[in-house]
C-alpha atoms as a PDB file:
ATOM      1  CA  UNK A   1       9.119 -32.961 -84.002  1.00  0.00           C
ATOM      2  CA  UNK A   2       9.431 -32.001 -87.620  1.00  0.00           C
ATOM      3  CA  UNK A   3      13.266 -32.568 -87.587  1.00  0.00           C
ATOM      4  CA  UNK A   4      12.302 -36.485 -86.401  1.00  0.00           C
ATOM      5  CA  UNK A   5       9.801 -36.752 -88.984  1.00  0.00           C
ATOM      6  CA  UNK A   6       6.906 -37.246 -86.220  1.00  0.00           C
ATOM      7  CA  UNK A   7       3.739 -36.374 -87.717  1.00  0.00           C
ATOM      8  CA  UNK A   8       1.400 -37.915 -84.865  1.00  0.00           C
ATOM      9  CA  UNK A   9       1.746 -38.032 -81.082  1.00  0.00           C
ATOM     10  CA  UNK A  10      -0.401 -39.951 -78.465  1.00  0.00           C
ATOM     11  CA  UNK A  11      -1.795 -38.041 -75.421  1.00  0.00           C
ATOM     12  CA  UNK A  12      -4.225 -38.375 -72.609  1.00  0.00           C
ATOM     13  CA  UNK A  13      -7.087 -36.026 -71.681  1.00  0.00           C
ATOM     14  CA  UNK A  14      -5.645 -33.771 -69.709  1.00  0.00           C
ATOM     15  CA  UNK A  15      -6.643 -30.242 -70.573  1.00  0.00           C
ATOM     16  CA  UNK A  16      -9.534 -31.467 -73.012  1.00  0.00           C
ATOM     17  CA  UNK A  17      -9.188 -29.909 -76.188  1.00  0.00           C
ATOM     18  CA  UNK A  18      -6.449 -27.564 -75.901  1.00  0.00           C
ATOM     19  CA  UNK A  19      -3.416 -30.182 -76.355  1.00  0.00           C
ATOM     20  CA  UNK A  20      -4.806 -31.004 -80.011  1.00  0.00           C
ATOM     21  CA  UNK A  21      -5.999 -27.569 -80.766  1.00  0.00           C
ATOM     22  CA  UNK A  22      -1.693 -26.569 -79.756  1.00  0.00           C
ATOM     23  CA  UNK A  23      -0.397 -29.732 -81.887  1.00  0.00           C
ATOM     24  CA  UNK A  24      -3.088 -29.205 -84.862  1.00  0.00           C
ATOM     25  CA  UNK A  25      -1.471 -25.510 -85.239  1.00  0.00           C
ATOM     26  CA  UNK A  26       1.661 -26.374 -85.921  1.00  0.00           C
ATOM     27  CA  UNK A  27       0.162 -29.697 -88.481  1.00  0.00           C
ATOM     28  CA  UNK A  28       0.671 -32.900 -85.680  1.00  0.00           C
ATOM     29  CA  UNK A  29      -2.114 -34.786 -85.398  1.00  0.00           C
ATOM     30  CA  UNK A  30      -2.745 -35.534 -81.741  1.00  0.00           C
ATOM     31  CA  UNK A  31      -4.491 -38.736 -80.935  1.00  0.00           C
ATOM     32  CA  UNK A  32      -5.996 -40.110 -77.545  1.00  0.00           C
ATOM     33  CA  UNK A  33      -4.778 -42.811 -75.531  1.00  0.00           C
ATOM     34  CA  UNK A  34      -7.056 -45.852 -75.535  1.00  0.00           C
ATOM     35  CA  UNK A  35      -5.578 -46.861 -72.091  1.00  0.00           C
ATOM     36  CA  UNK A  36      -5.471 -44.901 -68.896  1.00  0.00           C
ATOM     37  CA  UNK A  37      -2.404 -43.440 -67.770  1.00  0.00           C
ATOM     38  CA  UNK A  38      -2.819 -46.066 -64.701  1.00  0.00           C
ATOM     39  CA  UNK A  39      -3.524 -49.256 -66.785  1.00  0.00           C
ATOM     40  CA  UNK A  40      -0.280 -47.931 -68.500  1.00  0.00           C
ATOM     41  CA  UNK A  41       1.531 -48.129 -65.549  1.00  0.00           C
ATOM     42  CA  UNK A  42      -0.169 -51.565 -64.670  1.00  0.00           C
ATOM     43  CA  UNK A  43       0.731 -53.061 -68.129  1.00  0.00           C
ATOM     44  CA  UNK A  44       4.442 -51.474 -67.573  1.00  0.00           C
ATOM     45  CA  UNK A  45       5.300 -52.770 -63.799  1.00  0.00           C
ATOM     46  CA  UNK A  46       5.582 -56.130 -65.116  1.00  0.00           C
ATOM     47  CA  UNK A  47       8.242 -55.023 -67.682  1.00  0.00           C
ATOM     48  CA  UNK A  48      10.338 -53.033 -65.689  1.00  0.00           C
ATOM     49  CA  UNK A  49      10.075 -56.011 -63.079  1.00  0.00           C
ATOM     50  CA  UNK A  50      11.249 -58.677 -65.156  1.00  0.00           C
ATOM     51  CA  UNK A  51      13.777 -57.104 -66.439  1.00  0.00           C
ATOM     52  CA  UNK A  52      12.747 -57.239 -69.728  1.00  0.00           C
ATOM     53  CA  UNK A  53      13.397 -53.406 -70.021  1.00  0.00           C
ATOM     54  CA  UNK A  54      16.145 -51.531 -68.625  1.00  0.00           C
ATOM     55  CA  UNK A  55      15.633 -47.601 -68.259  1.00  0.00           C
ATOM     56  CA  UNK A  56      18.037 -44.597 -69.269  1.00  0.00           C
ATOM     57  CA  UNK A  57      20.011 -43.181 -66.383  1.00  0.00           C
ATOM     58  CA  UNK A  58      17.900 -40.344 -66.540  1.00  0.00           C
ATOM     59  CA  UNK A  59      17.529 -38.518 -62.468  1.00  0.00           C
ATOM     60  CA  UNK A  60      14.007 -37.275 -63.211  1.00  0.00           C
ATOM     61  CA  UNK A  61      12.708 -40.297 -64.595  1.00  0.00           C
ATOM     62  CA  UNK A  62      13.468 -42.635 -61.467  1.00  0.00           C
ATOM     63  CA  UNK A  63      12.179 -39.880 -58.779  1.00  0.00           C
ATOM     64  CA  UNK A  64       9.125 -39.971 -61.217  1.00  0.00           C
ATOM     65  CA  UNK A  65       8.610 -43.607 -61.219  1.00  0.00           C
ATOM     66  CA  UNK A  66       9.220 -43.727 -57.729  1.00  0.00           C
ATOM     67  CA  UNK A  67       6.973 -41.589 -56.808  1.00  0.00           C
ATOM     68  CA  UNK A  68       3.746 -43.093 -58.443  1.00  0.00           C
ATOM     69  CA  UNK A  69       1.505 -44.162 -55.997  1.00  0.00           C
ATOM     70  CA  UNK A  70      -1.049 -47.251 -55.914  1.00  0.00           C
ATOM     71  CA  UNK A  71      -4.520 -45.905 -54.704  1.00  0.00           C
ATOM     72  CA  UNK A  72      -7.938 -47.830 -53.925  1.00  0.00           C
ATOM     73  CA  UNK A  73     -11.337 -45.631 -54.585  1.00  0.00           C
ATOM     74  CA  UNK A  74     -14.544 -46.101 -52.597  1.00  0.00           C
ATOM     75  CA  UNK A  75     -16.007 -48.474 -55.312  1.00  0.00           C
ATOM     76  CA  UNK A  76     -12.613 -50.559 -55.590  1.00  0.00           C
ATOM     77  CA  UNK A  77     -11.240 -49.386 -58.358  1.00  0.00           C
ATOM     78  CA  UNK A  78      -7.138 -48.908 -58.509  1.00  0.00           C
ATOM     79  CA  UNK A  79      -5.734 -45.653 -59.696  1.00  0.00           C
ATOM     80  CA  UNK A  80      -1.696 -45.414 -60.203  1.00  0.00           C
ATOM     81  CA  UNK A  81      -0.888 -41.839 -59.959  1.00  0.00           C
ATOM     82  CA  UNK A  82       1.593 -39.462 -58.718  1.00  0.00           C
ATOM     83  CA  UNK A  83       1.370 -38.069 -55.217  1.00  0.00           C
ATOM     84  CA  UNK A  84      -0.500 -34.517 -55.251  1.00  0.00           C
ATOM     85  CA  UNK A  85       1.973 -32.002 -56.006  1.00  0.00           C
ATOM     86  CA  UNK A  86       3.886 -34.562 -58.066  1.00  0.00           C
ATOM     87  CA  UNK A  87       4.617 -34.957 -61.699  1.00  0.00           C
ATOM     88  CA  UNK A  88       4.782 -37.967 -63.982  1.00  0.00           C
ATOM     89  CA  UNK A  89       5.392 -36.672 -67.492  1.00  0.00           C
ATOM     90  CA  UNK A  90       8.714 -37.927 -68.140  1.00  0.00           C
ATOM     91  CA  UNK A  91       7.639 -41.808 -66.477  1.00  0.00           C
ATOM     92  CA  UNK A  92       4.295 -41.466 -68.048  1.00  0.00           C
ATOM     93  CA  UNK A  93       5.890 -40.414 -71.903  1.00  0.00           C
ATOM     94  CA  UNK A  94       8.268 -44.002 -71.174  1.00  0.00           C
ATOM     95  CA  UNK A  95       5.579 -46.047 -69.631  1.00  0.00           C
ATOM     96  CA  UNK A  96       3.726 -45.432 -72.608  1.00  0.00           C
ATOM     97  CA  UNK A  97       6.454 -46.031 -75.486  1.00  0.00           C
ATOM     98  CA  UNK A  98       7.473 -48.991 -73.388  1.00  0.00           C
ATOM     99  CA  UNK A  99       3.625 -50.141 -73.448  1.00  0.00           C
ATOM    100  CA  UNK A 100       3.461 -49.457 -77.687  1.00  0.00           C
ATOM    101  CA  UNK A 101       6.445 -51.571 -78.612  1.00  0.00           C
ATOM    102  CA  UNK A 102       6.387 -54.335 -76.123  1.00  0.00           C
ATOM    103  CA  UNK A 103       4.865 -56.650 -78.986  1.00  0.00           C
ATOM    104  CA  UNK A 104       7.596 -55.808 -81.187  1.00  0.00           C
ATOM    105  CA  UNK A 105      10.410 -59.137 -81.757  1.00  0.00           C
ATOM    106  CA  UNK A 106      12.856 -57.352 -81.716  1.00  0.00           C
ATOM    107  CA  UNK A 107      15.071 -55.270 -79.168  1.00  0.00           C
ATOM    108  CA  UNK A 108      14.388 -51.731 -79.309  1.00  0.00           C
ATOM    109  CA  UNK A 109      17.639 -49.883 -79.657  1.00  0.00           C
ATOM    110  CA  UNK A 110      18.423 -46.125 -79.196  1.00  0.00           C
ATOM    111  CA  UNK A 111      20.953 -44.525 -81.771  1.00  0.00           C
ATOM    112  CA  UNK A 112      24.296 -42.870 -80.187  1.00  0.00           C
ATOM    113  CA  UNK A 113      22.228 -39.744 -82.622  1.00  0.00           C
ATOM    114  CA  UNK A 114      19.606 -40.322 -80.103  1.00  0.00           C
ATOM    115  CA  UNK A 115      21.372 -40.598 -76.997  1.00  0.00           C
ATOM    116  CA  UNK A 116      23.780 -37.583 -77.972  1.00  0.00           C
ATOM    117  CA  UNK A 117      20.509 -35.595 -78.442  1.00  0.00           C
ATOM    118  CA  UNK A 118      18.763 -36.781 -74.842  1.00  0.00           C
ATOM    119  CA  UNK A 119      22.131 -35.499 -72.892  1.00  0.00           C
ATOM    120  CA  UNK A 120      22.315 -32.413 -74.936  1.00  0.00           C
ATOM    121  CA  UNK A 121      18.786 -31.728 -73.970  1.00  0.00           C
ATOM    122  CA  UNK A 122      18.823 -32.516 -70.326  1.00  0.00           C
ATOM    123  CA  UNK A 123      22.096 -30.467 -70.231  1.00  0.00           C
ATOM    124  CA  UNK A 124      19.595 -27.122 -70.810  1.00  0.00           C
END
């Protein structure tokens, strides 16, 4: 993260403590998300919908966002989740970039640095 100049992430609550305790070691400041991860995915359906976003060809990422799941509680309430025994770190990480520059004019463009750097990762 150093190497991209990050000096803050934004994470959920999963694990309590322990996330920021990891990132405060190494000096990132770890902040929590004001959303939920489902109104995340609520405030990112309509994106993806419209077309207003297009998503990397990345194999993990669509059988992530395919596999989130819509769920009613008792009281009403709708939870978007993944199924149990699923994951949704990789859709959850874009849902949630997506979600923070949204209000931004312009178009959001990722570097051939960038892009050279996601393939040389995923090649690992």
């Amino acid at each position: 993260m150093r190497s991209y100049r990050i000096g803050t992430v934004v994470g959920d609550h999963y694990a309590g403590e322990w996330c920021r305790e990891q990132f405060r070691k190494v000096g990132i400041n770890y902040e929590t998300s004001e959303p939920s991860k489902s109104k995340i995915y609520v405030d990112w359906l309509p994106l993806l919908n419209s077309g207003k976003v297009e998503l990397l060809d990345i194999p993990r990422l669509a059988l992530q966002a395919c596999g989130l799941e819509r769920r009613t509680s008792r009281v009403g309430k709708d939870t978007i989740d993944h199924a149990p025994g699923g994951h949704d770190d990789v859709v959850n990480a874009v849902a949630g970039v997506l979600r923070l520059v949204t209000d931004i004019a312009q178009p959001v463009v990722v570097s051939d640095l960038a892009m050279q750097r996601i393939r040389a990762m995923r090649r690992r």
